[in-house]
Every structure is written in structure tokens, then in C-alpha cells.
Protein backbone atom coordinates (compact mmCIF):
# COMPACT_ATOMS: atom_id res chain seq x y z
CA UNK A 1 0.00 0.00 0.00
CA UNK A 2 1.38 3.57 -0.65
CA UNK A 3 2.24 5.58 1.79
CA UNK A 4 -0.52 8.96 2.13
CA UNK A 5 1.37 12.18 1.90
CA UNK A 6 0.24 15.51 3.46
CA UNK A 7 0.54 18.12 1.00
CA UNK A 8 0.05 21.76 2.05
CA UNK A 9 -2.67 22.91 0.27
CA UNK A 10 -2.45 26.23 -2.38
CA UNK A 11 -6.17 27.55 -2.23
CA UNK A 12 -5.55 29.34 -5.88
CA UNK A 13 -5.42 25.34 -6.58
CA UNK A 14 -9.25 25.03 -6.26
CA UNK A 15 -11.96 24.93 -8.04
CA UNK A 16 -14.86 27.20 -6.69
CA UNK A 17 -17.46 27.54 -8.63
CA UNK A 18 -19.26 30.78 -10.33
CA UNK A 19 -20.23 31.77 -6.56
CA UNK A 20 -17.01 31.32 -5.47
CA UNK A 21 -18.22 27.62 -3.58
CA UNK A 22 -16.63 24.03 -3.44
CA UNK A 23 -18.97 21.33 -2.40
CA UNK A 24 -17.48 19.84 0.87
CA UNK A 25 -18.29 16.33 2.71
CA UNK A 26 -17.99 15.56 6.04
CA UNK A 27 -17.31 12.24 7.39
CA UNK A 28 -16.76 10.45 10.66
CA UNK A 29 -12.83 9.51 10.94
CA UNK A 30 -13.50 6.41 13.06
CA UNK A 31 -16.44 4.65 11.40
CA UNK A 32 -16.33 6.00 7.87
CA UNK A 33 -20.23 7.26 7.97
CA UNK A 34 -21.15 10.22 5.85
CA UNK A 35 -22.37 13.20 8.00
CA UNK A 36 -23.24 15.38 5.66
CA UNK A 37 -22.54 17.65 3.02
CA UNK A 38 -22.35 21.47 2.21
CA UNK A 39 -20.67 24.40 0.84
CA UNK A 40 -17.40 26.05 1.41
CA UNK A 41 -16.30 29.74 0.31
CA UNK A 42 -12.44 30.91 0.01
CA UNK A 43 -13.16 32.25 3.87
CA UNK A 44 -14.36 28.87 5.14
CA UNK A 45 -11.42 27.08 3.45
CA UNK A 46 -8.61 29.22 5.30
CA UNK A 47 -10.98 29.39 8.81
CA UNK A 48 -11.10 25.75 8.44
CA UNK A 49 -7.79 25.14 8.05
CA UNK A 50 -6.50 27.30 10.38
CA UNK A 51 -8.58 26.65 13.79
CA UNK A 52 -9.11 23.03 12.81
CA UNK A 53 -13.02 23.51 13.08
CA UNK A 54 -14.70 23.36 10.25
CA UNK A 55 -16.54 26.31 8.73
CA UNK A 56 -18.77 26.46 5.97
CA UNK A 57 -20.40 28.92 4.19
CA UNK A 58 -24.67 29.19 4.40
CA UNK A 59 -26.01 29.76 1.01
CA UNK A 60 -29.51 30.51 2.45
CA UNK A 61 -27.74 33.33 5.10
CA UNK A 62 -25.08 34.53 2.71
CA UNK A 63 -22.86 33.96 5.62
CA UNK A 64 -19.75 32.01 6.87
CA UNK A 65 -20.67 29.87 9.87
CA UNK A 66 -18.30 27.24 11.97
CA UNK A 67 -20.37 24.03 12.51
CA UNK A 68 -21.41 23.70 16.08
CA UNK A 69 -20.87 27.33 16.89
CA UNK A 70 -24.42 27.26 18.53
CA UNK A 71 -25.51 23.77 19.25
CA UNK A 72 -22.04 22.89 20.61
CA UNK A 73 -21.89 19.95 17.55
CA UNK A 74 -18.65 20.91 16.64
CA UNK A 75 -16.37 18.93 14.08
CA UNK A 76 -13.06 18.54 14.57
CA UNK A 77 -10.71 18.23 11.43
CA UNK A 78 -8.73 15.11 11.38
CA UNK A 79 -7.73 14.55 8.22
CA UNK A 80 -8.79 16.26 5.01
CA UNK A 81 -8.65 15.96 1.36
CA UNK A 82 -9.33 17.37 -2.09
CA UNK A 83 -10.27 15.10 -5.06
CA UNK A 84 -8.47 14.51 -8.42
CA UNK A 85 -10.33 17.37 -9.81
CA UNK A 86 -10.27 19.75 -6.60
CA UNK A 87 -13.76 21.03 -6.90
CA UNK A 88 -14.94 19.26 -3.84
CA UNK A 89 -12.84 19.10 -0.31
CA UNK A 90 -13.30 15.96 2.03
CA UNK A 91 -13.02 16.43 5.43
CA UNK A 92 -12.64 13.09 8.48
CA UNK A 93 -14.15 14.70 11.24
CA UNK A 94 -14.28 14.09 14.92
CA UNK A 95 -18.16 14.88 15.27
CA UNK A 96 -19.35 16.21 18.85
CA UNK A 97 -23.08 15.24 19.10
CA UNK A 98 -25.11 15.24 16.32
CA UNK A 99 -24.70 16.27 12.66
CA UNK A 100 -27.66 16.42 11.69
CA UNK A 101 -30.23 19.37 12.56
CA UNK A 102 -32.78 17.19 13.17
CA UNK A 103 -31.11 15.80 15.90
CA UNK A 104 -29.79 12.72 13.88
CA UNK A 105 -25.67 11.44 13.87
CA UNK A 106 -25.35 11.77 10.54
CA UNK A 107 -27.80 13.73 7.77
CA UNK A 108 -28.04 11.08 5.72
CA UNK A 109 -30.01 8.16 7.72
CA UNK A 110 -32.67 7.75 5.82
CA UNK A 111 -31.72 4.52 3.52
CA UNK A 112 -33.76 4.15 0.27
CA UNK A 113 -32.24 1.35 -1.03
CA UNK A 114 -30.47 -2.15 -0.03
CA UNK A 115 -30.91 -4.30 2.49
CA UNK A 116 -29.94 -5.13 6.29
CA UNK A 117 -27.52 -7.65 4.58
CA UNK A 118 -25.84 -4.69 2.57
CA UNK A 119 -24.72 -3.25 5.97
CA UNK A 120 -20.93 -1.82 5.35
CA UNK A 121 -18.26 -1.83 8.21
CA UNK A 122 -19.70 1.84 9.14
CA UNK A 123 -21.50 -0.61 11.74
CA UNK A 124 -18.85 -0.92 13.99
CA UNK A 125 -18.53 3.12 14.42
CA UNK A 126 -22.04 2.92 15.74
CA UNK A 127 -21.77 -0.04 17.31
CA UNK A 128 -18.95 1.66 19.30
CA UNK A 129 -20.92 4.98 20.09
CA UNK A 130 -24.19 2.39 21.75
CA UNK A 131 -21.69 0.68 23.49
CA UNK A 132 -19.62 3.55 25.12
CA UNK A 133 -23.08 5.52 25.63
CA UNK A 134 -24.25 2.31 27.63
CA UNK A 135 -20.88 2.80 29.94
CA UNK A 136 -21.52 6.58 30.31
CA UNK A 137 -25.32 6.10 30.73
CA UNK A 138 -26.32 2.31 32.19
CA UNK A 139 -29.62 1.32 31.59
CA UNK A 140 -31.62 -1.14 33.18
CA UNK A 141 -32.25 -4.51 31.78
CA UNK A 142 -29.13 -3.76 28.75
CA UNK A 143 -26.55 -6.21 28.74
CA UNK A 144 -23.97 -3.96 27.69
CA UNK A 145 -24.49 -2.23 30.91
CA UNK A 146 -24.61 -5.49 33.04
CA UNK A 147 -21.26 -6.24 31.55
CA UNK A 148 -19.59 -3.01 32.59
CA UNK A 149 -20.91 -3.27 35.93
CA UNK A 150 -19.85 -6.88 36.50
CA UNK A 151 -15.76 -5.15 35.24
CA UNK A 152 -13.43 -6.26 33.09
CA UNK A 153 -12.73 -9.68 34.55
CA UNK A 154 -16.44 -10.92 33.20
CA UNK A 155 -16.11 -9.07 29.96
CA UNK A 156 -12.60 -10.96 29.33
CA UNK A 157 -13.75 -14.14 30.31
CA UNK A 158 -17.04 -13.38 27.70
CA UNK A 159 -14.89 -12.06 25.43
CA UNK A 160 -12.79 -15.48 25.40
CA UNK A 161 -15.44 -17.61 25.42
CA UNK A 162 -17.30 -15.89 22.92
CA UNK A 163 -13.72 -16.29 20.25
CA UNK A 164 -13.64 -20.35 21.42
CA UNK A 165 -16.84 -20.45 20.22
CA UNK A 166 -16.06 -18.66 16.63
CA UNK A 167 -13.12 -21.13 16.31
CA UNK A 168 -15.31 -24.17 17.12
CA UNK A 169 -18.37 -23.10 14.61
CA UNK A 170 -15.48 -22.44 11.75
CA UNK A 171 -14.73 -26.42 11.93
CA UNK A 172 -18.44 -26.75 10.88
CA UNK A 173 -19.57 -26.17 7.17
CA UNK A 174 -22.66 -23.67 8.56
CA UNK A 175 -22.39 -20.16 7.23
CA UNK A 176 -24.44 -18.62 9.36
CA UNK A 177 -23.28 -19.84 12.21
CA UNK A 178 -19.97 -18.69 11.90
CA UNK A 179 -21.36 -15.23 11.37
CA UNK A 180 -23.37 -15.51 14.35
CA UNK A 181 -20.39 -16.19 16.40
CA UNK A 182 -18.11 -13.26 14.58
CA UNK A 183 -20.74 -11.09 15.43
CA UNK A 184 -20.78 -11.75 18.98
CA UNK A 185 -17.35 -11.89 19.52
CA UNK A 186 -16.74 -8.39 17.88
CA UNK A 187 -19.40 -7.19 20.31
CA UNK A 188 -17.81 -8.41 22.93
CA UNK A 189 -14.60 -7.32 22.00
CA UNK A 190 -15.69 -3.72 21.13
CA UNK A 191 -17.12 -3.90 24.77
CA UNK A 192 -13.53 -5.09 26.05
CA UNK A 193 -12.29 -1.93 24.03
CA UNK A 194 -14.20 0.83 25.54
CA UNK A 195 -13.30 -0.49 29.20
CA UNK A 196 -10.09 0.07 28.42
CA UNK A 197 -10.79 3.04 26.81
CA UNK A 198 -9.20 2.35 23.25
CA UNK A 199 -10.89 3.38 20.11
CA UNK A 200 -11.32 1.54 16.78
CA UNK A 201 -9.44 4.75 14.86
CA UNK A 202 -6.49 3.66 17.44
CA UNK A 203 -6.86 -0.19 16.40
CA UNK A 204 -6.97 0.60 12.91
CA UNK A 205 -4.11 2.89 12.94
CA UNK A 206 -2.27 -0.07 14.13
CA UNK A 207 -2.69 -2.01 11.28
CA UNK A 208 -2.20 0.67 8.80
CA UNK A 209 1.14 0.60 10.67
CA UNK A 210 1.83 -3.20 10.46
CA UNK A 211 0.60 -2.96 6.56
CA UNK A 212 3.06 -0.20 5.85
């Protein structure tokens, strides 16, 4: 795999368009979920880059605005990017609350097409946000929250026993069961994670460094 390389960015380089915009896309660094999308003036660009919040620019207001400023959903550049033809900027974000004005993670969860089976690896960056919410918030009668009470010597042991049972299911010719049993060991392990506080950007950074 090729290295990335950051280049520093010449913003005569890009391509606004007759209004002086470039169509921008935010999405989540750790689970690769689109947020959302909107516009960016010259301003924006430069206020972005500069504070590492990003700004965009309201078509409807005629105004620059940084995301959050009000509702305290900020977005926090990690990494950005332009594409091949640098008329459009995307920007991996560390989202604070929700994107969404209607209150929902990301703008874009209505799904008009495909199936539960057509489910991407997105999944686990939610999966982590239910799971660390349940640690932060316990709620009665969830079994996340029963685990984190009971500490990390039951959610090791579960954890364990859970990847026994994935090895033992692979030796059978049963699809689905092997998927059942992936699926709860990575819950269990995502659990095992957050109660030792390490995020799945911090795993996967890992193995971008081992595939290097």
C-alpha cells in the first residue's frame, strides 16, 4: 500500500465555482459514515484550516458559519482531502453530538435502497458509540451495561469464550453460524475496548502501521 502524503494545500489550486463555492463532505474519521454535506467559500477554506473547526459557508444566510458554533456539535478536522479534480474538499471529522439538525448522527439516515444484509463496516462506528453511551449512561435490563458493571474480569472471560466459540463453529460447514459467532465476539470485543478506553481509529491505525 502507498504511503498517504500531506501536501500543504495552495487555495488558488481550487476549483470554486461561479459563486465562489466548493462542495465539501464531512465524514466520521472512526467509522467512515457520511455526515453530511455542504458548501465552502475561500473564507471557510482558510478558517477551516487554520482553527481546525470546520466552517462552511450558508447559502440561504449569505454567511460564513463554523459548525457547532451554537448547538455545541462541533467537528473537529482530522484529516482532510481534495479530489483529483479539486472542486470538492473531504473532510474526516471528529463529530461532537449530532450532525444532523434534526437531531440525527449523521444527515443522511434515511436509507432508500439495499438491504440489512448490505450493511458496510460503518457498523462498527455505531456499534462503538451504543456501546460507550451504555458505559456513560447504564440502563436497566441492557446487557452492555450489566457487563460493565460486572468489570473487566467478566467481559474478558465473555470475550474469550465468545472467540472459542467462533473457532469451534469455523470447523463446521454452517455459514451462518460462523457469522453468528463473529458477530458476537466483535461485540464483545468492542465492549472489552471501551473499558479500556481504546478506540477503533487507534486499532486501525495499528494495522495501517503493520501494513506499511
Amino acid at each position: 500500500m502507498a504511503e498517504m502524503k500531506t501536501k500543504k494545500v495552495n487555495l488558488d489550486e481550487l476549483k470554486f465555482d461561479e459563486k465562489g463555492l466548493i462542495a465539501a463532505i464531512a465524514q466520521d474519521y472512526e467509522s467512515g459514515e457520511v455526515l453530511m454535506q455542504a458548501f465552502m467559500n475561500r473564507e471557510a477554506v482558510e478558517k477551516t484550516l487554520e482553527t481546525g473547526y470546520v466552517h462552511y459557508y450558508s447559502r440561504s444566510r449569505q454567511t460564513l458559519w463554523k459548525k457547532g458554533e451554537t448547538s455545541g456539535h462541533t467537528q473537529k478536522v482530522v484529516t482532510a482531502f481534495l479530489d483529483c479534480d479539486k472542486d470538492c474538499i473531504l473532510l474526516k471529522v471528529r463529530q461532537k453530538g449530532a450532525a444532523c439538525h434534526t437531531g440525527s448522527y449523521s444527515c443522511f439516515s434515511e436509507q432508500i435502497k439495499g438491504g440489512e444484509n448490505e450493511i458496510g463496516a460503518e457498523m462498527f462506528g455505531k456499534l462503538q458509540r451504543i456501546v460507550e453511551d451504555r458505559k456513560k449512561n447504564p440502563e436497566e435490563g441492557s446487557y452492555t451495561s450489566f457487563l460493565f458493571a460486572r468489570g473487566i474480569d467478566k467481559i474478558a472471560k465473555k470475550t474469550g469464550e465468545e472467540a472459542v466459540e467462533l473457532v469451534i463453529a469455523s470447523k463446521n460447514e454452517d455459514k451462518g453460524e460462523v457469522i453468528g459467532e463473529a458477530a458476537d465476539f466483535l461485540y464483545h470485543m468492542m465492549v472489552l475496548l471501551a473499558e479500556k478506553g481504546v478506540k477503533l481509529s487507534e486499532v486501525c491505525s495499528e494495522l495501517y502501521k503493520r501494513n506499511k
